[in-house]
N, C-alpha and C. Protein backbone atom coordinates (compact mmCIF):
# COMPACT_ATOMS: atom_id res chain seq x y z
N UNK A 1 118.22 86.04 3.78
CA UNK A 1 119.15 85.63 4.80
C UNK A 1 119.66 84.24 4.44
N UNK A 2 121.01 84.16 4.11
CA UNK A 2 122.05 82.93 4.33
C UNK A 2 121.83 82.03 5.47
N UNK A 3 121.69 80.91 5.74
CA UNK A 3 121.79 80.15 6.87
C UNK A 3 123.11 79.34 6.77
N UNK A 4 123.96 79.32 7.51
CA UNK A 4 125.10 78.07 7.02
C UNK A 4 125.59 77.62 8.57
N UNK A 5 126.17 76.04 8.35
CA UNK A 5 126.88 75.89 9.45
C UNK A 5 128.65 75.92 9.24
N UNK A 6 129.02 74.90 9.91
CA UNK A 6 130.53 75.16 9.45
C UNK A 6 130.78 75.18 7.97
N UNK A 7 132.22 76.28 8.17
CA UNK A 7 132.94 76.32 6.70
C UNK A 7 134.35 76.28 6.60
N UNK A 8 135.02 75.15 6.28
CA UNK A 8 136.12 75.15 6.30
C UNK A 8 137.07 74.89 4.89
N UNK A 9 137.23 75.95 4.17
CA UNK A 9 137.58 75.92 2.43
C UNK A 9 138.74 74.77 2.05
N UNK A 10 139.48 75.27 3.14
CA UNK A 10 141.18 74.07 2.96
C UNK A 10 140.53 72.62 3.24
N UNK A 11 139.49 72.40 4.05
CA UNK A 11 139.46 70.93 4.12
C UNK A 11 137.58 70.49 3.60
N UNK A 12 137.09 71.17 3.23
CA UNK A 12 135.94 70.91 2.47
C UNK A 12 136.32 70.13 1.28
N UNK A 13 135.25 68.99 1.14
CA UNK A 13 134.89 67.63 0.29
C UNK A 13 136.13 67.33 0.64
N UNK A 14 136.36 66.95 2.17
CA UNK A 14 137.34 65.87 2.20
C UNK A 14 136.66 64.68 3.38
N UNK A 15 135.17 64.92 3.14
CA UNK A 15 134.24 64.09 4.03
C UNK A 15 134.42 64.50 5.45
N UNK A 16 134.82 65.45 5.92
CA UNK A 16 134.85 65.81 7.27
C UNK A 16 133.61 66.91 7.72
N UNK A 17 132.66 66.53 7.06
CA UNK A 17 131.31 67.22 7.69
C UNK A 17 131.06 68.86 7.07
N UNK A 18 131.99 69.56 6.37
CA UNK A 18 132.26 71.30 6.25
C UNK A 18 131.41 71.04 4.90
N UNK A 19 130.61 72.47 4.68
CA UNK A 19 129.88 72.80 3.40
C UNK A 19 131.07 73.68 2.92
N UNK A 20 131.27 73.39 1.45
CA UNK A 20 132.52 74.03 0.64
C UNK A 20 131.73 75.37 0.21
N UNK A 21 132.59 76.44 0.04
CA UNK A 21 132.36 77.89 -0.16
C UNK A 21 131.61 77.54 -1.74
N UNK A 22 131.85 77.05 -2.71
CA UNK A 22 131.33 76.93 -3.77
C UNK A 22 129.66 76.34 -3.24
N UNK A 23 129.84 75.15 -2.75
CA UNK A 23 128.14 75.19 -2.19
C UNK A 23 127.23 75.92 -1.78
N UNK A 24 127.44 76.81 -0.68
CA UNK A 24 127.45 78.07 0.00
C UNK A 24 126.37 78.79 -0.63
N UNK A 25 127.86 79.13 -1.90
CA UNK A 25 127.68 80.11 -3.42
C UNK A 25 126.25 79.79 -4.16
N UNK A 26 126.29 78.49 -4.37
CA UNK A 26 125.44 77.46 -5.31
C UNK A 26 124.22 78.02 -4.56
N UNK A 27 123.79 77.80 -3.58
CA UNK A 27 122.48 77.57 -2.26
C UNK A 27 122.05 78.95 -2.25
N UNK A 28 122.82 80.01 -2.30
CA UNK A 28 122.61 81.06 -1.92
C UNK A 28 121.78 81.64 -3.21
N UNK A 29 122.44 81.62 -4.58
CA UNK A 29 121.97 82.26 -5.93
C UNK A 29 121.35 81.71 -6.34
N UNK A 30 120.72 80.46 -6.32
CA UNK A 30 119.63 79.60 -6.56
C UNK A 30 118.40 80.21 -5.60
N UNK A 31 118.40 79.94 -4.08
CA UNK A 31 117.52 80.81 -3.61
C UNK A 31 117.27 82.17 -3.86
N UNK A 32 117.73 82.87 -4.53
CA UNK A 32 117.98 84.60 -4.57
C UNK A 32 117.35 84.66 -5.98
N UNK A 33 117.38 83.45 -6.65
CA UNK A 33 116.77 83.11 -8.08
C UNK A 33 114.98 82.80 -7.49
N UNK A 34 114.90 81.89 -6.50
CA UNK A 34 113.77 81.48 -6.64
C UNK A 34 113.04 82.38 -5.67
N UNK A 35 113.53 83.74 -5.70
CA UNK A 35 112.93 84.53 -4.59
C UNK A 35 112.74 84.30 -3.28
N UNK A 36 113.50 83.36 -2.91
CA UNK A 36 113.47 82.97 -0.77
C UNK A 36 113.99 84.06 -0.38
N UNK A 37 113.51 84.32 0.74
CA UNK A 37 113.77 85.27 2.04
C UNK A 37 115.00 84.66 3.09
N UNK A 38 114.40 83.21 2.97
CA UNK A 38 115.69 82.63 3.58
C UNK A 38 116.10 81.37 3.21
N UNK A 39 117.39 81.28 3.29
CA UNK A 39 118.29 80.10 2.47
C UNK A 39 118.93 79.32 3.46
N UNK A 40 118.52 78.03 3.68
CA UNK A 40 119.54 77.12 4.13
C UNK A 40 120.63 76.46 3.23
N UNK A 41 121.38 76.81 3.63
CA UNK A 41 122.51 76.80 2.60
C UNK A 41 123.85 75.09 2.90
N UNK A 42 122.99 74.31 3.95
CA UNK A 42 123.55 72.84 4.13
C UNK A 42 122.20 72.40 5.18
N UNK A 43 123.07 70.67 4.46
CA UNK A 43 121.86 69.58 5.31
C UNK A 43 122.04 70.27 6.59
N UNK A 44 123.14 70.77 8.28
CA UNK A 44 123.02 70.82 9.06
C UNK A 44 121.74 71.80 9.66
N UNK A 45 122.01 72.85 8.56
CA UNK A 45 120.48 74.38 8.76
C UNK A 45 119.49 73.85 8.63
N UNK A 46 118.89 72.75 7.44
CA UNK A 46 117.66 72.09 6.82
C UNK A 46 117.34 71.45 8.16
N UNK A 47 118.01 70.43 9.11
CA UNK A 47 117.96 69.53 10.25
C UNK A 47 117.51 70.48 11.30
N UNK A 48 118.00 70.96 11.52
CA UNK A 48 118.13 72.20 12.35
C UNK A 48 116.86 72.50 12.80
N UNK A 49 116.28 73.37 11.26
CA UNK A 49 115.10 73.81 11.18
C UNK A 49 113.38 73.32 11.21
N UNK A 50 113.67 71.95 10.90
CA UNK A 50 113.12 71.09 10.81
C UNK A 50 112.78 70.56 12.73
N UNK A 51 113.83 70.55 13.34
CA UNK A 51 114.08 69.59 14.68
C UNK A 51 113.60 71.03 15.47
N UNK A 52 113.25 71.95 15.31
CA UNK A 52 112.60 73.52 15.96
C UNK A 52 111.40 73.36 15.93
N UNK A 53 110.67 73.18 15.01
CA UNK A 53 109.25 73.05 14.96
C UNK A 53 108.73 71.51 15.39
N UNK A 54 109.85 70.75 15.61
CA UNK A 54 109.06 69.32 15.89
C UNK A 54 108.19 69.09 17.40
N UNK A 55 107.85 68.21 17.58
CA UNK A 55 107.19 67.65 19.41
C UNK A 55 108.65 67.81 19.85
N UNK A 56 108.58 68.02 20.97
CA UNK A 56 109.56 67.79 22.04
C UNK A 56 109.53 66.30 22.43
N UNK A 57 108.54 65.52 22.65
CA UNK A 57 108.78 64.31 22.64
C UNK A 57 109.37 63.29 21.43
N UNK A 58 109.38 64.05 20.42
CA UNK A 58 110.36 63.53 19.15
C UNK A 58 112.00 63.93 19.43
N UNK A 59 112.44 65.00 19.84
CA UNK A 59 113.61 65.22 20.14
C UNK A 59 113.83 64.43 21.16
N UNK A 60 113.67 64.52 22.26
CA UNK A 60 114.07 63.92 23.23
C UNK A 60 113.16 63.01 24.17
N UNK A 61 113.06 61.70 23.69
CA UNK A 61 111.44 61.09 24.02
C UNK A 61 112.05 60.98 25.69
N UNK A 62 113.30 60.58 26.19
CA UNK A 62 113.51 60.01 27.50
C UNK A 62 113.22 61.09 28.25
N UNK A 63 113.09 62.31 28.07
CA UNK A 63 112.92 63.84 29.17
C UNK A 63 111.51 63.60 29.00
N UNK A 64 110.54 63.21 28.53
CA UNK A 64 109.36 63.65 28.85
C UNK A 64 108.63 62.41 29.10
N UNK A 65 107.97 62.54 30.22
CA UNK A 65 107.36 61.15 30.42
C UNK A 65 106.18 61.29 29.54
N UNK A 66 105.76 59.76 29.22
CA UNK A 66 104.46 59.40 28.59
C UNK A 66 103.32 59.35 29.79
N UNK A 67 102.21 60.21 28.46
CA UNK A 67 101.08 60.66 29.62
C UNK A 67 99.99 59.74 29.63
């Protein structure tokens, strides 16, 4: 499984945040090389995935009071 966030081909590497279809490409056949099941295919999926498994008091320290 591909993970990706935005993709926008016409304005990718023009520093406006979009993973370019060639990256995508790159992320995808490299993992499919190194046998992954699943591919994050930009920094936003890696963050993502990472900020899912964290404390909830790391995401959002002001919602949870200190005990």
């Amino acid at each position: 499984m591909v993970r990706l966030g935005w993709i926008r081909p016409a304005l990718a590497g023009e520093g406006r945040g979009e993973t370019g279809v060639a990256d995508v490409v790159r992320a995808a056949l490299g993992g499919i090389r190194a046998g992954k099941m699943e591919i994050l295919a930009d920094d936003n999926c890696v963050q993502l995935k990472a900020a899912l498994s964290a404390v909830p008091r790391v995401l959002q320290p002001q919602a949870i009071p200190a005990a």
